[in-house]
Protein backbone atom coordinates (compact mmCIF):
# COMPACT_ATOMS: atom_id res chain seq x y z
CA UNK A 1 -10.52 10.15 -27.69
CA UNK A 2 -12.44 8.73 -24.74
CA UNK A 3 -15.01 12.14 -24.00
CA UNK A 4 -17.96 11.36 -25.75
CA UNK A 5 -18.81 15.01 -25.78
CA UNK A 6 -15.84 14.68 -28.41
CA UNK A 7 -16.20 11.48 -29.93
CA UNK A 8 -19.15 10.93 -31.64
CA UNK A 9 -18.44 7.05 -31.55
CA UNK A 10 -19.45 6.67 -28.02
CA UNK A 11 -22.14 9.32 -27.61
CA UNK A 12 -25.06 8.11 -27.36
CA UNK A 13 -26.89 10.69 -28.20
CA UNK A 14 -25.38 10.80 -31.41
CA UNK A 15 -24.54 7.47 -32.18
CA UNK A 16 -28.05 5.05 -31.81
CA UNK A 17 -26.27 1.91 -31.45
CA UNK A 18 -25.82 2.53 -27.96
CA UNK A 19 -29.07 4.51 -27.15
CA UNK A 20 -30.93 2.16 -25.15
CA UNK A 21 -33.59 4.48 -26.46
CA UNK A 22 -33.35 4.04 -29.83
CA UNK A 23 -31.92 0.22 -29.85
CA UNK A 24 -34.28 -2.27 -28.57
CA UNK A 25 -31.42 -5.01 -28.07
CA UNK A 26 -29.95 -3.18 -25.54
CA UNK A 27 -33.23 -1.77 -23.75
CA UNK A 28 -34.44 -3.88 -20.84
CA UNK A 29 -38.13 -2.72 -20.87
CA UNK A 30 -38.07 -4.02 -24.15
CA UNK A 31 -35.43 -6.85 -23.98
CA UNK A 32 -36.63 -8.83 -21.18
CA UNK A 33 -33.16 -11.28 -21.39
CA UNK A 34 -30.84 -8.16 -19.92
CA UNK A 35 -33.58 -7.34 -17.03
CA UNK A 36 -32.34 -8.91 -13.57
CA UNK A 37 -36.29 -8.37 -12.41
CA UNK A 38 -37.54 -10.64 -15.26
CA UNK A 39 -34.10 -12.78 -16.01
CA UNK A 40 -32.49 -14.89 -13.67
CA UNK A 41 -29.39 -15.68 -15.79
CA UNK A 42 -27.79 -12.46 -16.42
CA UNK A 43 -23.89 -11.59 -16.71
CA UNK A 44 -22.16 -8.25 -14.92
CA UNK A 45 -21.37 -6.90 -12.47
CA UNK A 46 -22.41 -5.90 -8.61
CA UNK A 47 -21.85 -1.96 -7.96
CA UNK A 48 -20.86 -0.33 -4.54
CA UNK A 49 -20.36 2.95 -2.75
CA UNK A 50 -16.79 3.24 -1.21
CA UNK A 51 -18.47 2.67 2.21
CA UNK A 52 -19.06 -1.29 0.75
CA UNK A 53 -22.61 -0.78 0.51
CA UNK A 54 -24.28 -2.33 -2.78
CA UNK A 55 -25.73 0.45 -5.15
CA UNK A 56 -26.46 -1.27 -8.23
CA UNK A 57 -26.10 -3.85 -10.51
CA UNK A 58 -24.56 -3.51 -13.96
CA UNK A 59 -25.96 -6.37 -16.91
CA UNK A 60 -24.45 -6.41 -19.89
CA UNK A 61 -26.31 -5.90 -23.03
CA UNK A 62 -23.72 -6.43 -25.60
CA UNK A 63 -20.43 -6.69 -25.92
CA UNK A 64 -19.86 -2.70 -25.72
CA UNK A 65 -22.72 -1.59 -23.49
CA UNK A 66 -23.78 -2.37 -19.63
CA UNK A 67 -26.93 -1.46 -18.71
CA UNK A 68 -27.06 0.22 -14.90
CA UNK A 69 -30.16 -0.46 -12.15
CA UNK A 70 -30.09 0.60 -8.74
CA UNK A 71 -30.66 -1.61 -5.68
CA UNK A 72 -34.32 -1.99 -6.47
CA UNK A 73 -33.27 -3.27 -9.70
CA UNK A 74 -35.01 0.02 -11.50
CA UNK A 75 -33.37 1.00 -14.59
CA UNK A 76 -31.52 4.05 -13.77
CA UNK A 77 -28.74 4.59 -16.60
CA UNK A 78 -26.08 2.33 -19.02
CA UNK A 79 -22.39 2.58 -19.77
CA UNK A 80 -20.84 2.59 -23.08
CA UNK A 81 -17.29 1.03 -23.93
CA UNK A 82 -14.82 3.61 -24.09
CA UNK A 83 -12.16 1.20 -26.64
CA UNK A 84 -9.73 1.65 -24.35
CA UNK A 85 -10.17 -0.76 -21.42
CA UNK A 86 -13.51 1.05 -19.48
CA UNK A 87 -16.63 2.98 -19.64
CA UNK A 88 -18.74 6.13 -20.07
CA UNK A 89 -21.28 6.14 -17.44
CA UNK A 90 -24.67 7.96 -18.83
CA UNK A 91 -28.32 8.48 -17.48
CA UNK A 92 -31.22 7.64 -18.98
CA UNK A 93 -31.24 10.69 -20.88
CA UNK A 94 -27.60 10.08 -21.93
CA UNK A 95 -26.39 12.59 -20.36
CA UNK A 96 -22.56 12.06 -19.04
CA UNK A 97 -22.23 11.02 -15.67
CA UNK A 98 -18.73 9.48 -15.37
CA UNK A 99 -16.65 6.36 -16.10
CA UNK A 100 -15.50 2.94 -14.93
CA UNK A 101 -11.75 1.93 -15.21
CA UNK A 102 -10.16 -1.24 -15.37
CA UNK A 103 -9.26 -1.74 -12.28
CA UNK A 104 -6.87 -4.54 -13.12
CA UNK A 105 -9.20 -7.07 -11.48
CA UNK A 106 -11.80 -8.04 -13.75
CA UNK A 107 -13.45 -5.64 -12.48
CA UNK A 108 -14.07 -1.75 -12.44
CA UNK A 109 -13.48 1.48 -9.80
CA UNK A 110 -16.10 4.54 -10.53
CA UNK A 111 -15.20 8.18 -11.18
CA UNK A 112 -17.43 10.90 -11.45
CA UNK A 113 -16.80 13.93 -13.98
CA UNK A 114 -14.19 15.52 -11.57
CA UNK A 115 -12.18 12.58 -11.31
CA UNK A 116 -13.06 11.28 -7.56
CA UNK A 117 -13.42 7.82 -6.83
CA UNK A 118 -16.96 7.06 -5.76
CA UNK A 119 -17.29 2.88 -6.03
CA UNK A 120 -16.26 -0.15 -7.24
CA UNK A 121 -17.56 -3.49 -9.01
CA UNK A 122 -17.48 -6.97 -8.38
């Protein structure tokens, strides 16, 4: 099941492993290594708007968890694996936002809760 209102597994708010919260290893104000302000050599992915314009970047923590910062490189949320190819998208608070999908390319396209396309990676 990929709705982590249903599957325990990949809520965070439920599961700690992936509550940047609760895990340090996966918390850039505490892990300095997955911080693109502090870190020059980090690995993920750019994020854009469907207009082209850059929103974010996405740094991955571990192998199962991306952490999200906006275009001032503030930490603004994280997405958690899904198992089956993509990602939950959550806040801060780890509440549900949306998900990334596979989009085939290496790289992922952005839903929101009702299923509308709203960006891209690169």
């Amino acid at each position: 099941m990929l709705n982590p209102k249903i599957n325990s597994m990949i809520n965070p708010k439920i599961n700690s492993m992936i509550n940047p919260k609760i895990n340090s290893m996966i918390n850039p104000k505490i892990n300095s290594m997955i911080n693109p302000k502090i870190s020059a050599s980090i690995e993920g992915f750019y994020y854009f708007n469907l207009d082209g314009q850059l929103r974010g970047v996405l740094v991955k923590a571990t192998e199962g968890v991306l952490v999200m910062f906006d275009g001032e490189l503030d930490w603004n949320g994280y997405a958690v694996s899904n198992d089956d190819g993509g990602y939950n998208l959550f806040d801060l608070d780890g509440e549900w936002l949306g998900y990334f999908c596979d989009n085939s390319a290496a790289n992922f396209n952005r839903f929101n809760l009702d299923g509308d396309w709203i960006g891209f990676t690169t």
